[in-house]
N, C-alpha and C. Protein backbone atom coordinates (compact mmCIF):
# COMPACT_ATOMS: atom_id res chain seq x y z
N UNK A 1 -17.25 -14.40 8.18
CA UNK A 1 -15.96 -14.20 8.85
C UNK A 1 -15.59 -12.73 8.76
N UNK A 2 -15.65 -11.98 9.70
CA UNK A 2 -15.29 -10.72 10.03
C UNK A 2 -13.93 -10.51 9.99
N UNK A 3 -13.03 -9.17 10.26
CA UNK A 3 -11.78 -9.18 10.03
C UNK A 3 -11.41 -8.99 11.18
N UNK A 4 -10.36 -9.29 11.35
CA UNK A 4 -9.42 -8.97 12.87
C UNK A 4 -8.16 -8.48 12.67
N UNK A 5 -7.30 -7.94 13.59
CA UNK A 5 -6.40 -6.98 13.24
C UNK A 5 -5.19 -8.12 13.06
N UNK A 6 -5.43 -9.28 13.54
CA UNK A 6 -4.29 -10.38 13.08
C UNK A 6 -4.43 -10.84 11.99
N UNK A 7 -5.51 -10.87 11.65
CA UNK A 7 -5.94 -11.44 9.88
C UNK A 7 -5.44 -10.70 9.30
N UNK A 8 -5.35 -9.04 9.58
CA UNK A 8 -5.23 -8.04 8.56
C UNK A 8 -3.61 -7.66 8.50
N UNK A 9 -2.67 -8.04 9.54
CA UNK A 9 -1.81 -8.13 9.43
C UNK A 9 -0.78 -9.63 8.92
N UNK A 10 -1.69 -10.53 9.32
CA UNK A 10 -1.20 -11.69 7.93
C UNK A 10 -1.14 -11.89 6.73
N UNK A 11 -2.55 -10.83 6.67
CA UNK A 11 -2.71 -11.32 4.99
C UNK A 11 -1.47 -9.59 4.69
N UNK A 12 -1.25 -8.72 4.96
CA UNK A 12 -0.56 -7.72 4.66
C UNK A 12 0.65 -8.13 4.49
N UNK A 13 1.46 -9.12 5.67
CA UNK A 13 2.82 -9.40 5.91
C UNK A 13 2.96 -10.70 4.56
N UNK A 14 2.02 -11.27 4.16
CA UNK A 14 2.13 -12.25 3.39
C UNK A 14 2.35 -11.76 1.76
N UNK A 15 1.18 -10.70 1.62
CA UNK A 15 1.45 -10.12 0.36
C UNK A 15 2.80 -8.79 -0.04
N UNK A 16 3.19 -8.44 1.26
CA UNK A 16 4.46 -8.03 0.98
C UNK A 16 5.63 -9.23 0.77
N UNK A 17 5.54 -10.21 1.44
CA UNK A 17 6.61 -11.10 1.35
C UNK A 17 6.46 -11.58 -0.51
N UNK A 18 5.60 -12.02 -0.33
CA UNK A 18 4.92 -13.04 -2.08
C UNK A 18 5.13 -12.65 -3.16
N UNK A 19 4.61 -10.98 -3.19
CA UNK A 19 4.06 -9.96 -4.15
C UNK A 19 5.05 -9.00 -4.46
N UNK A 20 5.22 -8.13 -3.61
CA UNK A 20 6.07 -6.63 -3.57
C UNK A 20 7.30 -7.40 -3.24
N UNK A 21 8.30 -8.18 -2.62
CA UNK A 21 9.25 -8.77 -2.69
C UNK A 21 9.18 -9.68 -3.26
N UNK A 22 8.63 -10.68 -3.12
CA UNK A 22 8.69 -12.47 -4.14
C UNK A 22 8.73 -12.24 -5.74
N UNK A 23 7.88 -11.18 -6.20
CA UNK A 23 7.50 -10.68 -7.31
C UNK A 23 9.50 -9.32 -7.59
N UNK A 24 9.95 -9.31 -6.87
CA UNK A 24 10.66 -7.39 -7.19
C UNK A 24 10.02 -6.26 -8.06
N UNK A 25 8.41 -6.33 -7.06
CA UNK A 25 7.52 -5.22 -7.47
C UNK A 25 8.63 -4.25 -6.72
N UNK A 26 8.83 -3.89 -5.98
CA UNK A 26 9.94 -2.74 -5.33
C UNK A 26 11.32 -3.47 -5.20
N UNK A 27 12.25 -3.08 -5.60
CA UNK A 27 13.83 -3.55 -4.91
C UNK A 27 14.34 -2.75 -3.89
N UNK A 28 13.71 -1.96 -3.11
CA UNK A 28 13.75 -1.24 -1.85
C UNK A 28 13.05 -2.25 -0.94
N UNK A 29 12.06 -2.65 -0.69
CA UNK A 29 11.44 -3.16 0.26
C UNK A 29 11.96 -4.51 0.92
N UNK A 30 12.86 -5.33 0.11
CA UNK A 30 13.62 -6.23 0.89
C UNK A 30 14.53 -6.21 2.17
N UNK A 31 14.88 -5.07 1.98
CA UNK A 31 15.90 -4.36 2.85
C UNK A 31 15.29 -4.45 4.51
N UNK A 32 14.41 -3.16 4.25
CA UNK A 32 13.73 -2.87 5.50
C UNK A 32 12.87 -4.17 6.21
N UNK A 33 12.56 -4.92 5.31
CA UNK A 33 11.55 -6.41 5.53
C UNK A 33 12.31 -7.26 6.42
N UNK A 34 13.36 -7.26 6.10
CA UNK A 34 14.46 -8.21 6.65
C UNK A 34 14.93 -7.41 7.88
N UNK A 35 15.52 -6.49 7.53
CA UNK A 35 15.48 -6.04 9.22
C UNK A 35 14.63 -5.18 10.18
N UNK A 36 13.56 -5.75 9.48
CA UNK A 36 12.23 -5.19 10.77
C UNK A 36 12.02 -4.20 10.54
N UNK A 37 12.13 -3.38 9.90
CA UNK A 37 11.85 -1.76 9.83
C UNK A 37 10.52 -1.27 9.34
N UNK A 38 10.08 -2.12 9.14
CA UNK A 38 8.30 -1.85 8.64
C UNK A 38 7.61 -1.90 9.84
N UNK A 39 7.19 -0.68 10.32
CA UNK A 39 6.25 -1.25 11.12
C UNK A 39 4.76 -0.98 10.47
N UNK A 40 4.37 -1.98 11.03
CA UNK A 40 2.60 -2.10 10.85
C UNK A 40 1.34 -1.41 11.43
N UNK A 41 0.48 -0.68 11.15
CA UNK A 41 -0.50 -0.07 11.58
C UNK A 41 -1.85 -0.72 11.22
N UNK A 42 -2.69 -1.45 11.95
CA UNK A 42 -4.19 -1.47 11.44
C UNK A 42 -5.45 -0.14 12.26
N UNK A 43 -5.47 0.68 11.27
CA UNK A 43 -6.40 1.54 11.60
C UNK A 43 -7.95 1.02 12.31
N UNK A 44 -8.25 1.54 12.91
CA UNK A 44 -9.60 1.24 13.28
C UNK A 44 -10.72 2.03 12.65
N UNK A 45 -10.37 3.25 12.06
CA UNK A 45 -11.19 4.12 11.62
C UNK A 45 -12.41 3.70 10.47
N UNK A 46 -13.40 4.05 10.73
CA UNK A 46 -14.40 3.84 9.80
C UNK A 46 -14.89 4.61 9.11
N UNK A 47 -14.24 5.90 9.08
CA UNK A 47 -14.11 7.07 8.33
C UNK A 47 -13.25 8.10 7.71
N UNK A 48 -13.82 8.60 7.13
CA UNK A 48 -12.43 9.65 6.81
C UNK A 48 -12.08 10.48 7.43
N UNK A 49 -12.90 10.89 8.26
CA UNK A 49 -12.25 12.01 9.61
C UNK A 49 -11.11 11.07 10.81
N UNK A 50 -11.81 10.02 10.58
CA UNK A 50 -10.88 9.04 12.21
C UNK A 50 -10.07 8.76 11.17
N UNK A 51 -9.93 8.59 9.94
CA UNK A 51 -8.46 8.16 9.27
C UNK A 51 -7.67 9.33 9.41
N UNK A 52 -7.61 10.06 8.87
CA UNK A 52 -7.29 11.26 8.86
C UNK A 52 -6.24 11.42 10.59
N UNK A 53 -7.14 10.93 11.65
CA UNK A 53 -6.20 11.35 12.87
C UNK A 53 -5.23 10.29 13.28
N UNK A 54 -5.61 9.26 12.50
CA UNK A 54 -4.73 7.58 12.66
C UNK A 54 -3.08 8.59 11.95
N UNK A 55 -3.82 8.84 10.64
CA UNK A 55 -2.91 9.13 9.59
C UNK A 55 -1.86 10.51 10.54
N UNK A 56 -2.18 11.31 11.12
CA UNK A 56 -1.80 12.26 11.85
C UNK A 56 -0.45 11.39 12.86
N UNK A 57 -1.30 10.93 13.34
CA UNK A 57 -1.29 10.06 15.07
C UNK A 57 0.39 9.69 14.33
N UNK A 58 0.44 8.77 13.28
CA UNK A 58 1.32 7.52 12.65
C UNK A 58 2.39 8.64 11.73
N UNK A 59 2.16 9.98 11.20
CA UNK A 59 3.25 11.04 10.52
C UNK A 59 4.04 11.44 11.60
N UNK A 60 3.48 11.44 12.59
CA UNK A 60 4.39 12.12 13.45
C UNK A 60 5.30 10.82 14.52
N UNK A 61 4.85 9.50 14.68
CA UNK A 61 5.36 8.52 15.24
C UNK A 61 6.83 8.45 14.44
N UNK A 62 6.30 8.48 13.16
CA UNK A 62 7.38 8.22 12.17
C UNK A 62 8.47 9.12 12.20
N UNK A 63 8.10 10.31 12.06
CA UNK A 63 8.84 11.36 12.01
C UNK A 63 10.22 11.05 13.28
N UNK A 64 9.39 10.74 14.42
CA UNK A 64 10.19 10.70 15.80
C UNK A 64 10.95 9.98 16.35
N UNK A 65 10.35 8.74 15.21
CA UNK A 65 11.57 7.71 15.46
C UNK A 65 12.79 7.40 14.81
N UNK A 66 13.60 6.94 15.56
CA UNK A 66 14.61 6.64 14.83
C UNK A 66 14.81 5.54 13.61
N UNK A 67 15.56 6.16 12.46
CA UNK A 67 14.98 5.15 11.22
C UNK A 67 15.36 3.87 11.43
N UNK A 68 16.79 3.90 11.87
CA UNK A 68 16.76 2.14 11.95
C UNK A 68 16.14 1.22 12.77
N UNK A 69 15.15 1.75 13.75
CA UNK A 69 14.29 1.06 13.99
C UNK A 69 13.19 1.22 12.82
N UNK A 70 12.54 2.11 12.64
CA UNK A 70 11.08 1.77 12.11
C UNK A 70 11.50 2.82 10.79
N UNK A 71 11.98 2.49 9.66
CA UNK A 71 12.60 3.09 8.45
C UNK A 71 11.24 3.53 7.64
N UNK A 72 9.75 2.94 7.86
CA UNK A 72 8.48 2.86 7.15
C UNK A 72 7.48 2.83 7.69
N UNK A 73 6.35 2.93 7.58
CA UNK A 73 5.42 2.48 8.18
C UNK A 73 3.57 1.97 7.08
N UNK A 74 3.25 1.29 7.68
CA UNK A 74 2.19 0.42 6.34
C UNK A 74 1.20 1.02 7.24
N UNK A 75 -0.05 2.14 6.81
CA UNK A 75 -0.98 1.85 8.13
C UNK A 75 -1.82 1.90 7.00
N UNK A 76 -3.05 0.26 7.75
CA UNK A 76 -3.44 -0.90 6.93
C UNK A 76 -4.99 -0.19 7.39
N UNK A 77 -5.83 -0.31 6.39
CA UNK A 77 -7.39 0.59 6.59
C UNK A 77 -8.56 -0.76 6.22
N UNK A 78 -9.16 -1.55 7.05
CA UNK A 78 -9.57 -2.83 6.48
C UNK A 78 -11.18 -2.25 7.01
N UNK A 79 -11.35 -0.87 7.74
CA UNK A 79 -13.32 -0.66 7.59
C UNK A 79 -13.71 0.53 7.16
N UNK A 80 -12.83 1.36 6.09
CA UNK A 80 -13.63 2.01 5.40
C UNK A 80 -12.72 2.31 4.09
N UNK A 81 -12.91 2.77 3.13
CA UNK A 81 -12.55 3.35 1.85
C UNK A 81 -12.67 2.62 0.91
N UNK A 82 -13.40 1.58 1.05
CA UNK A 82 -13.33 0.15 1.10
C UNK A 82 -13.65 0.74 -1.01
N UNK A 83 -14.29 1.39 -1.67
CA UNK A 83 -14.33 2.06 -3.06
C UNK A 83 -12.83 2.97 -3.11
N UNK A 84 -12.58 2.43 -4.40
CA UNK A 84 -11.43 3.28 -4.70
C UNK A 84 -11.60 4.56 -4.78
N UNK A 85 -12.12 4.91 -5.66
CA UNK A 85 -12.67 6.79 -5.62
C UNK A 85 -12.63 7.13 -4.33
N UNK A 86 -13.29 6.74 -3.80
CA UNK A 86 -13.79 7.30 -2.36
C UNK A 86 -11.65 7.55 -1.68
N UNK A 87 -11.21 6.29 -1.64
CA UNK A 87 -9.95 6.25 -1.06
C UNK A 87 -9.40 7.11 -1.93
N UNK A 88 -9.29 6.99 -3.05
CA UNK A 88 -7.92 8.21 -4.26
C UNK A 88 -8.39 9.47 -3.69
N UNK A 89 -10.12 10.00 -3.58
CA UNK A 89 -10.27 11.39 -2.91
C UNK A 89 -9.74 11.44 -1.53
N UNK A 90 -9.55 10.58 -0.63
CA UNK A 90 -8.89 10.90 0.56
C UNK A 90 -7.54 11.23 0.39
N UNK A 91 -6.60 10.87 -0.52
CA UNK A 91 -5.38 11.12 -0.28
C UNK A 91 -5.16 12.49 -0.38
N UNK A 92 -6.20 13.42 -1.53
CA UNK A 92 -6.33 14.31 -1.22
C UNK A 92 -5.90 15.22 0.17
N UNK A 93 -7.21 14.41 1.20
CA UNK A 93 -6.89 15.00 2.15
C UNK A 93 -5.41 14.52 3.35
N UNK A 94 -4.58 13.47 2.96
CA UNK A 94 -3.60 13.02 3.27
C UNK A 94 -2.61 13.88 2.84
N UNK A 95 -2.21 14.29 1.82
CA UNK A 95 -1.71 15.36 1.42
C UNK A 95 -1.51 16.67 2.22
N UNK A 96 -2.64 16.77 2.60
CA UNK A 96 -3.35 18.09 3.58
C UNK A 96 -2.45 18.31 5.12
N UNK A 97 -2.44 16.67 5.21
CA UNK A 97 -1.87 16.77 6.48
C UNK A 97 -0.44 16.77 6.72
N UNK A 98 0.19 15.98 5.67
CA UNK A 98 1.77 16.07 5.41
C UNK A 98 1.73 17.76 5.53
N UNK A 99 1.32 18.78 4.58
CA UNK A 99 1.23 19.97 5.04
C UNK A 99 1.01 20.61 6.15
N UNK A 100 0.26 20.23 6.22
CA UNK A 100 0.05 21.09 7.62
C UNK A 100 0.98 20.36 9.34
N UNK A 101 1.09 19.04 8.80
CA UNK A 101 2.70 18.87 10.00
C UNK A 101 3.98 19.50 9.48
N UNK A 102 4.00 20.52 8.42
CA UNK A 102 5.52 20.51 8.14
C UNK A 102 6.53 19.62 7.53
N UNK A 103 5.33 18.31 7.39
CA UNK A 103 6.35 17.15 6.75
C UNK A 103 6.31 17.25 5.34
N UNK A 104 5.65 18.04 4.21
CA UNK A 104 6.24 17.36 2.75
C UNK A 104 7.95 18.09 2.73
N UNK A 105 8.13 16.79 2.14
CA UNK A 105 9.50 17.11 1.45
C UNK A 105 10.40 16.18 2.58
N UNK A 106 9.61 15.44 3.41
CA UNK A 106 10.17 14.72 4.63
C UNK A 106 9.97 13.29 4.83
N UNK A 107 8.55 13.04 4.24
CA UNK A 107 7.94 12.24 4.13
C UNK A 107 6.92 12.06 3.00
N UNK A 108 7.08 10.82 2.51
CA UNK A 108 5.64 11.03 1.27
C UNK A 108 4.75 9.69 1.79
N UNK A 109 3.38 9.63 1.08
CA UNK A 109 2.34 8.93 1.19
C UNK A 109 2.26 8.19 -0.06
N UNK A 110 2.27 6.76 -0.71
CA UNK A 110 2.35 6.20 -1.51
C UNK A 110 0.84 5.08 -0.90
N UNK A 111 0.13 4.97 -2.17
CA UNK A 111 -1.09 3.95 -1.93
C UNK A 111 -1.66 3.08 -2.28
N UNK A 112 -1.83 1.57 -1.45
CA UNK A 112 -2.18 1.10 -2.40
C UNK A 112 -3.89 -0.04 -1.93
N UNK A 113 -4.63 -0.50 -2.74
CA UNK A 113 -6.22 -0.56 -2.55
C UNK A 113 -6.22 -1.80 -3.16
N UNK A 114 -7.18 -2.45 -2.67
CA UNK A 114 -7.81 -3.90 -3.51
C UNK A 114 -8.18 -3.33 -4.58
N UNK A 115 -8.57 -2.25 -5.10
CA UNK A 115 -9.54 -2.18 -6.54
C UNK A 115 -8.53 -1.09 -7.01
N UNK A 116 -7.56 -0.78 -6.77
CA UNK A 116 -6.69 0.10 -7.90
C UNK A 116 -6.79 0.16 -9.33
N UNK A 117 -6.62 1.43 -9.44
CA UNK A 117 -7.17 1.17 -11.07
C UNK A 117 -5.86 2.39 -11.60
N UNK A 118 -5.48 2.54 -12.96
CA UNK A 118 -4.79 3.46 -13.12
C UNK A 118 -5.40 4.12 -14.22
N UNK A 119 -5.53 5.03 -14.37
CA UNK A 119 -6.24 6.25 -15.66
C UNK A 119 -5.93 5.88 -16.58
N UNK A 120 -7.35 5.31 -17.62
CA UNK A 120 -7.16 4.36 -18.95
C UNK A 120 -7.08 2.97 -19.00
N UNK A 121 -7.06 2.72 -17.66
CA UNK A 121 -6.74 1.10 -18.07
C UNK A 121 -8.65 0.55 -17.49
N UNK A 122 -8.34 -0.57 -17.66
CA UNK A 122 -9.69 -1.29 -17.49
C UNK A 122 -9.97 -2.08 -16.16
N UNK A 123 -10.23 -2.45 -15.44
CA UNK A 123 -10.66 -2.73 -13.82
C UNK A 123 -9.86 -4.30 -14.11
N UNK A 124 -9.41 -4.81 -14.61
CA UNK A 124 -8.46 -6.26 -14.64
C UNK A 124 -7.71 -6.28 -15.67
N UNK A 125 -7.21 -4.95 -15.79
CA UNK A 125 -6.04 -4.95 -16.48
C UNK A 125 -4.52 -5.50 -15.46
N UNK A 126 -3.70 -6.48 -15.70
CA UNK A 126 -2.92 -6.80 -15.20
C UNK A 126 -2.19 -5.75 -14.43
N UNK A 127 -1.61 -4.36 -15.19
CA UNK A 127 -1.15 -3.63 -14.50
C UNK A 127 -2.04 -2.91 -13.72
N UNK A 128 -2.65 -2.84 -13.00
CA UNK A 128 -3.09 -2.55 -11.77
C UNK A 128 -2.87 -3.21 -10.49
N UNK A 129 -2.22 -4.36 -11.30
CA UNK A 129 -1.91 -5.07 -9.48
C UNK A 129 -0.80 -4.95 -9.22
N UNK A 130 0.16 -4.28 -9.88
CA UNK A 130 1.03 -3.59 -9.15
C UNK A 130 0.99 -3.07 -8.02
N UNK A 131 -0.03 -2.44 -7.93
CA UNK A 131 -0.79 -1.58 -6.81
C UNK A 131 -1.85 -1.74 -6.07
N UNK A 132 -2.18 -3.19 -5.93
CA UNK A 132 -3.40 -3.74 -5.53
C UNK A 132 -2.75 -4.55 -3.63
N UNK A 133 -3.02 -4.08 -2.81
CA UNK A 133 -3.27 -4.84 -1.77
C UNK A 133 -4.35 -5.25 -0.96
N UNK A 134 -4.30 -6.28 -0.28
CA UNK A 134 -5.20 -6.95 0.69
C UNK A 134 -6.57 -6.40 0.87
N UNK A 135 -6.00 -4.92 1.68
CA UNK A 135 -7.01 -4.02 2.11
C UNK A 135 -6.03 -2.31 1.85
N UNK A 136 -7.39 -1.26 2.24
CA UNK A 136 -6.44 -0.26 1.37
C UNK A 136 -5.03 0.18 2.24
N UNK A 137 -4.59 0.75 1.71
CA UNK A 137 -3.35 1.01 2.83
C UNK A 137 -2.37 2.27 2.53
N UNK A 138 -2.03 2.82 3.08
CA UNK A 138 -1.36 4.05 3.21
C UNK A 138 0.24 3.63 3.39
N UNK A 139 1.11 3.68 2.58
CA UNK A 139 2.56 3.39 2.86
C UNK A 139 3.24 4.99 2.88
N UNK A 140 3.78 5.27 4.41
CA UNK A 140 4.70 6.36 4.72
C UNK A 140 5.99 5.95 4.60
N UNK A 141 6.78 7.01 3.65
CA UNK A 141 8.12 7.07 3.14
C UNK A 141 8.66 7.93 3.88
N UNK A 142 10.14 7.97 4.14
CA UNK A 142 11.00 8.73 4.64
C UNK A 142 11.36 9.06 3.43
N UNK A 143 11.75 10.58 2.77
CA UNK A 143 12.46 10.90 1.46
C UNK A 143 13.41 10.54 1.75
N UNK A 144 14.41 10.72 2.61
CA UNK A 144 15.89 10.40 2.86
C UNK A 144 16.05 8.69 2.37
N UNK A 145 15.56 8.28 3.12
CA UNK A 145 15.31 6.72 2.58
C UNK A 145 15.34 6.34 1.08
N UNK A 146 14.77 7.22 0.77
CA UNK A 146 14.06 7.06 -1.01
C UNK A 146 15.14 7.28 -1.77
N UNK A 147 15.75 8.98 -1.13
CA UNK A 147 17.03 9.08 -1.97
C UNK A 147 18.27 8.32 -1.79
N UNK A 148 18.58 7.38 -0.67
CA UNK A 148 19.78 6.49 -0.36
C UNK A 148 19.12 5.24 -1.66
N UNK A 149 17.86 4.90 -1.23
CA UNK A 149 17.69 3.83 -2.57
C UNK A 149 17.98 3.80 -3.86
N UNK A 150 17.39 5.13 -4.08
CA UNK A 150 17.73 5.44 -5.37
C UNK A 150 19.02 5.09 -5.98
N UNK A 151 20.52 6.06 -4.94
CA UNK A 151 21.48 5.82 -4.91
C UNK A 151 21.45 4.21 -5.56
N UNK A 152 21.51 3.39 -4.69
CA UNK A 152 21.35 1.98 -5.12
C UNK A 152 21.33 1.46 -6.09
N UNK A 153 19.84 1.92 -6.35
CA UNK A 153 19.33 1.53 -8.04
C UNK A 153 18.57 2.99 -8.62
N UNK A 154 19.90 3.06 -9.48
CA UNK A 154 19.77 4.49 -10.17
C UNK A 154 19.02 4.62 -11.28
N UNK A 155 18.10 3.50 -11.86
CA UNK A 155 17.31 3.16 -12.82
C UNK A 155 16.27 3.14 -12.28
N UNK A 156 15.50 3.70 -10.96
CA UNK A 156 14.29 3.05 -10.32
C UNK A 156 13.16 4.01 -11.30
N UNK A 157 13.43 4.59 -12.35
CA UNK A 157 12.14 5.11 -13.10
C UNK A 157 11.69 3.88 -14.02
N UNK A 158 12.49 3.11 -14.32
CA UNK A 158 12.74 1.87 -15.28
C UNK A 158 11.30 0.77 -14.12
N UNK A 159 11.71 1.13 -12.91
CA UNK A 159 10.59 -0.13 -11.85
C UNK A 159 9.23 -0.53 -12.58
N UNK A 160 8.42 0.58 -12.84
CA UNK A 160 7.01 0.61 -13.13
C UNK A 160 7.17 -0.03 -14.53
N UNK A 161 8.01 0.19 -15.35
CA UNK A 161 7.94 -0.76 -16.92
C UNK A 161 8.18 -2.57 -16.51
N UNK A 162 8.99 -2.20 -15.94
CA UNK A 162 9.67 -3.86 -15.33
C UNK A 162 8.63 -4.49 -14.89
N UNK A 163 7.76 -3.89 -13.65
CA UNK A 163 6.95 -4.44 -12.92
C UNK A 163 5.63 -4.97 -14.01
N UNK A 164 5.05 -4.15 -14.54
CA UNK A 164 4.01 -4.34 -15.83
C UNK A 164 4.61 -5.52 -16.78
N UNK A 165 5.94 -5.90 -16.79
CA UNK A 165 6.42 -7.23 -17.53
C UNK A 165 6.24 -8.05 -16.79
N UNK A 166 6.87 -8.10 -15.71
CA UNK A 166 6.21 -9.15 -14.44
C UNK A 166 5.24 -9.80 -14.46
N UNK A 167 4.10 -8.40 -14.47
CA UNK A 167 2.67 -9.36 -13.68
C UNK A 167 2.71 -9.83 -15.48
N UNK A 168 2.79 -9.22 -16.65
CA UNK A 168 1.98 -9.73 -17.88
C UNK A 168 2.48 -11.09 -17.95
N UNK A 169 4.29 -11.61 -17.89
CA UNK A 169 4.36 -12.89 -17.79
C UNK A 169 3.37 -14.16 -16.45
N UNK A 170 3.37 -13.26 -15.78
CA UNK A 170 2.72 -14.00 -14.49
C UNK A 170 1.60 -13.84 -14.44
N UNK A 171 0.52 -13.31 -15.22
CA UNK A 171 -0.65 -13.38 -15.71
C UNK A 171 -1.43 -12.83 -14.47
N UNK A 172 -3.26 -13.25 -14.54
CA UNK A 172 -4.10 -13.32 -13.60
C UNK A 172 -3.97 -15.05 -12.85
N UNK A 173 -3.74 -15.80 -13.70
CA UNK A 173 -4.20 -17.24 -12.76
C UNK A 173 -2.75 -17.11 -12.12
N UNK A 174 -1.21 -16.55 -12.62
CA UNK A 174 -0.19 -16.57 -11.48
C UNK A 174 -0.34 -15.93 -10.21
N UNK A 175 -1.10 -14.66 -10.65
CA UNK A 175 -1.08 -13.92 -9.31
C UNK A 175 -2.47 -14.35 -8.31
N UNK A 176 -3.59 -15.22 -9.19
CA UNK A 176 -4.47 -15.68 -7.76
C UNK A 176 -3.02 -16.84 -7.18
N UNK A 177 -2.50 -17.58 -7.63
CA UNK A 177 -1.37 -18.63 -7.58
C UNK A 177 -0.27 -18.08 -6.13
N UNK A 178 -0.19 -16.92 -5.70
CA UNK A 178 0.30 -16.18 -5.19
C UNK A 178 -0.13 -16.29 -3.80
N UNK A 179 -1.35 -16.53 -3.78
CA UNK A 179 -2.40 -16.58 -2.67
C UNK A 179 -2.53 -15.19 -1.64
N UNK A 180 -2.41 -14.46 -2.27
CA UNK A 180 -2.38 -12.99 -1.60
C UNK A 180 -3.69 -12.12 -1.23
N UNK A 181 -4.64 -12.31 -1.57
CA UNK A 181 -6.41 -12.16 -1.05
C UNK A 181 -6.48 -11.85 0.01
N UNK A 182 -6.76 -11.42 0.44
CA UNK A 182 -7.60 -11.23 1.88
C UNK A 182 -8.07 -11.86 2.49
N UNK A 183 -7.86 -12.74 3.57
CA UNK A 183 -8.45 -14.10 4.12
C UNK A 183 -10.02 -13.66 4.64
N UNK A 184 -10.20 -12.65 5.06
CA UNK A 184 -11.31 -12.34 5.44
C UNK A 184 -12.10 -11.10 5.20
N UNK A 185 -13.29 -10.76 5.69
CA UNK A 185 -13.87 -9.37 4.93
C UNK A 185 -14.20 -8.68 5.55
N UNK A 186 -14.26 -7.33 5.75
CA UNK A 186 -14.79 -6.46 6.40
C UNK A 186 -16.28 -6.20 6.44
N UNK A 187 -16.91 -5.35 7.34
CA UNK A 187 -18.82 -6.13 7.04
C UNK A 187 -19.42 -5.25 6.18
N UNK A 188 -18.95 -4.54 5.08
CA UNK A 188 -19.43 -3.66 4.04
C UNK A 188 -18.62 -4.07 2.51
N UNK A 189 -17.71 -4.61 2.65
CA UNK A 189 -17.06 -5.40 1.16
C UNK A 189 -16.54 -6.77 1.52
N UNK A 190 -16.77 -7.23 0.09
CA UNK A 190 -15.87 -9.01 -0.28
C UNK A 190 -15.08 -8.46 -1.49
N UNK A 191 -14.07 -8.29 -1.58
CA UNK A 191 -13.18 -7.86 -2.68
C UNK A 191 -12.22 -8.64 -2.78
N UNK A 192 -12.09 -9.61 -3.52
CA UNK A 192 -10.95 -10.83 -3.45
C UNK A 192 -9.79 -9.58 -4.34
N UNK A 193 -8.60 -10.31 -4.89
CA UNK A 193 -7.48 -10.29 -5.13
C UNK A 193 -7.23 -9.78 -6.58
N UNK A 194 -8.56 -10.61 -7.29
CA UNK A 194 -8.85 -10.23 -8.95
C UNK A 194 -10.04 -9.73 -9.31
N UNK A 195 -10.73 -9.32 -8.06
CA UNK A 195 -12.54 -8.88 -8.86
C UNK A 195 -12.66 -7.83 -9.68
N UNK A 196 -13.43 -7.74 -10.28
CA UNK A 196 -13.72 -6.70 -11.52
C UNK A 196 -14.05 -5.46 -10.85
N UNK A 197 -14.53 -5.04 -9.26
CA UNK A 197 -14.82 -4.17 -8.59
C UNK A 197 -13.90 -2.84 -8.75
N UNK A 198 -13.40 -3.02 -9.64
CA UNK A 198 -12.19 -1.74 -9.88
C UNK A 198 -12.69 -0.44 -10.20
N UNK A 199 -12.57 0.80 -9.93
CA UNK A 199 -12.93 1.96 -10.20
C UNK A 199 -11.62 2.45 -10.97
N UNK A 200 -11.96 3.17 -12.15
CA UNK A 200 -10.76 4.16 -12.69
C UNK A 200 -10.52 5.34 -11.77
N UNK A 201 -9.53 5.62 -11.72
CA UNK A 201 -8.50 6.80 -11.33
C UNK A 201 -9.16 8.16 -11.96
N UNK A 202 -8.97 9.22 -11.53
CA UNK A 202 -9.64 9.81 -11.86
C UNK A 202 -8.57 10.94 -12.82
């Protein structure tokens, strides 16, 4: 079973609903979920150069639109980076490009990968799935956005401790329980939800 851009946006829309909201891995993301403001991107790129112009193509969509329509944007990468290393060195060059449009300080790039790993921890250490989705994915922030949230919840440095209590009460068998996996695979990886396929951070 190959992937399709409806698979890849089910299984995406499902694990934000389940996971990152069902879970209050973010207390920002309910907001925009509910009133549509996420929009969705499935890249086609099978590389890092065609990501790279998706990623271009989608900074500047964002930039242009108006926030209360599209406040975010998820653009979802399901045929290449498919190794974490490989993806953590691209953001590198994601970085590159926020620069060179004029956007840091406008917009940030937040990421997250089936095999996330965080520096020191072990490839199924619970806290890594904080940061673990479907397929890899690039989440574009509006700063303005970030700082009205904040406003909100003025403790959001407190999120990342909270969240690591979460998954540890809710274990590994809660979060396969979650059903958040990837329904299908791309034709170079099978990376379910909990595999040991994790690369450390560098």
């Amino acid at each position: 079973m190959t992937v399709t851009d409806d698979v890849v946006l089910e299984d995406t829309r499902r694990w934000l609903e389940r996971a990152v909201i069902g879970l209050n891995l973010c207390p920002f993301a309910k907001s925009v979920h509910v009133k549509g403001q996420v929009h969705y991107v499935v890249s086609q790129a099978t590389d890092a150069p065609a990501l790279r112009q998706d990623l271009m193509h989608e900074l500047k969509a964002l930039q242009a639109s108006d926030a209360e329509i599209r406040d975010t944007t998820l653009l979802i990468v399901p045929m290449c980076l498919q190794d974490f290393l490989d993806f953590n060195d691209f953001l590198g060059e994601a970085d590159q490009v926020l620069a060179k449009l004029d956007l840091a300080g406008l917009i940030q790039i937040a990421s997250f990968h089936p095999q996330f790993q965080f520096a020191g921890t072990q490839a199924g250490d619970i806290a890594n799935f904080t940061n673990r989705a479907p397929y890899p994915t690039l989440h574009l922030l509006r700063e303005a956005s970030i700082e009205r949230a904040v406003e909100v919840f003025p403790d959001a440095q407190a999120i990342f401790g909270k969240n690591i209590e979460t998954l540890e009460k809710l274990g590994h068998a809660g979060w396969d329980a979650l059903g958040v996996a990837r329904s299908a695979s791309s034709p170079d990886t099978q990376v379910g939800a909990t595999g040991d396929a994790g690369r450390r951070k560098p």
